[in-house]
Protein backbone atom coordinates (compact mmCIF):
# COMPACT_ATOMS: atom_id res chain seq x y z
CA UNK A 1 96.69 86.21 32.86
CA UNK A 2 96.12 82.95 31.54
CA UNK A 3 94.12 80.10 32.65
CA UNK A 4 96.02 77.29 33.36
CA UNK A 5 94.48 73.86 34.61
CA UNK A 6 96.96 70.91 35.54
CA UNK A 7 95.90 67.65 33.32
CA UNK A 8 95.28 64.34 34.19
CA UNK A 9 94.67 66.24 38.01
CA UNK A 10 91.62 66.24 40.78
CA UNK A 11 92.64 69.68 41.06
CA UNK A 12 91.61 71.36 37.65
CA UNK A 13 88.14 72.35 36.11
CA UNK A 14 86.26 71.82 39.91
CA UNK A 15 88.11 68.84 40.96
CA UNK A 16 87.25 66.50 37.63
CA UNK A 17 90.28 65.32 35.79
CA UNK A 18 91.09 67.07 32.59
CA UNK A 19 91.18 65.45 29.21
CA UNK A 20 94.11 64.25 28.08
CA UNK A 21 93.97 63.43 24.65
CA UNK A 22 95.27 67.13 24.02
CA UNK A 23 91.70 67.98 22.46
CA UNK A 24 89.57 71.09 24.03
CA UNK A 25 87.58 70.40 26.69
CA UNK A 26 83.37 70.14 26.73
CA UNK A 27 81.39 73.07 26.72
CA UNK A 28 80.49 71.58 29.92
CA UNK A 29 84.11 72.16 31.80
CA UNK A 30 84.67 75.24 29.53
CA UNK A 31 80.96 77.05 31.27
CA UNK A 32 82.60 75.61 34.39
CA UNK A 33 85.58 77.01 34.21
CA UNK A 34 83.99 80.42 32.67
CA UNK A 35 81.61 80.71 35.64
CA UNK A 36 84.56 80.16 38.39
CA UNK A 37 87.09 82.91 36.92
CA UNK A 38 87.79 86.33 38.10
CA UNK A 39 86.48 88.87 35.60
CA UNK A 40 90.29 89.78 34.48
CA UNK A 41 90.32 85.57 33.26
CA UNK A 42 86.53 85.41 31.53
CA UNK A 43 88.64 87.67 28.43
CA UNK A 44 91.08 84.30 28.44
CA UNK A 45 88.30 82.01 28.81
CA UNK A 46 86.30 83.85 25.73
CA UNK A 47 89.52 84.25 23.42
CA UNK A 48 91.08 80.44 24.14
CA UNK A 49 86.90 79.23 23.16
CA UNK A 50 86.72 81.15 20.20
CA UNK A 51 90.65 80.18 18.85
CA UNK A 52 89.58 76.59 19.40
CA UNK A 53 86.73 76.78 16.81
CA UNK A 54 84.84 74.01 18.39
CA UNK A 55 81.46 72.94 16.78
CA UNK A 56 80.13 74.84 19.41
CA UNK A 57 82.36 77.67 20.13
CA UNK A 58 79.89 80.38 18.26
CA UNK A 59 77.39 79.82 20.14
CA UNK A 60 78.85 79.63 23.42
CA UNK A 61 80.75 82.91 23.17
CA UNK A 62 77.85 84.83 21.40
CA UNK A 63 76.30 83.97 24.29
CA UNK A 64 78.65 84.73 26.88
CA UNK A 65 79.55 88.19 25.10
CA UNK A 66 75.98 89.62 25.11
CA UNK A 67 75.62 92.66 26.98
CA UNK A 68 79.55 93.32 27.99
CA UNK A 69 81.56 95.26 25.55
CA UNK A 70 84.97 93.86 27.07
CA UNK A 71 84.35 90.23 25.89
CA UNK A 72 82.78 91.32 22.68
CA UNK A 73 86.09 93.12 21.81
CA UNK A 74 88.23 90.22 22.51
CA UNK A 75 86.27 88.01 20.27
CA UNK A 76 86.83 91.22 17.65
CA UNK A 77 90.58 90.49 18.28
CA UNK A 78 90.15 86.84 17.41
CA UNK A 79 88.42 87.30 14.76
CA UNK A 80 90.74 89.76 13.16
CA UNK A 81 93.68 87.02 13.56
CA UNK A 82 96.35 89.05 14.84
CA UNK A 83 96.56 86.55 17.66
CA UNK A 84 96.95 83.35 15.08
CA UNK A 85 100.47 85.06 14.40
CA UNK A 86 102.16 84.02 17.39
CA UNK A 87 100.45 80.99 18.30
């Protein structure tokens, strides 16, 4: 599953309008975002933060991934770069 938010809508990222200059969004609207997703999406959230290698990307996903072996793994994944391949 992927996490998909319309741009330029009310509807995405709790009814504020996405960014669209194309860059990632804040920390802010990424926590957001984090916060409202199912537990099968927080993997997504965790792997899209950590490809984006934001200035703060490390810290937000150490963070995130303390304590819950699924989302430490995925950042494992990322950090191997298998997923760099097909992007």
């Amino acid at each position: 599953m992927l996490i998909h938010a319309e741009v330029g809508t009310a509807g995405g990222l709790g009814g504020r309008r996405t960014n669209r200059s194309g860059a990632f969004p804040s920390q802010e609207a990424v926590g957001d975002l984090f916060e409202a997703a199912s537990p099968a999406a927080r993997p997504d959230v965790i792997a899209a933060v950590a490809l984006a290698e934001t200035e703060w990307s490390e810290q937000f996903v150490s963070t995130l991934t303390t304590g819950d072996l699924l989302l430490k793994e995925v950042v494992e994944v990322v950090a191997d770069g298998a997923l760099r391949s097909v992007l």
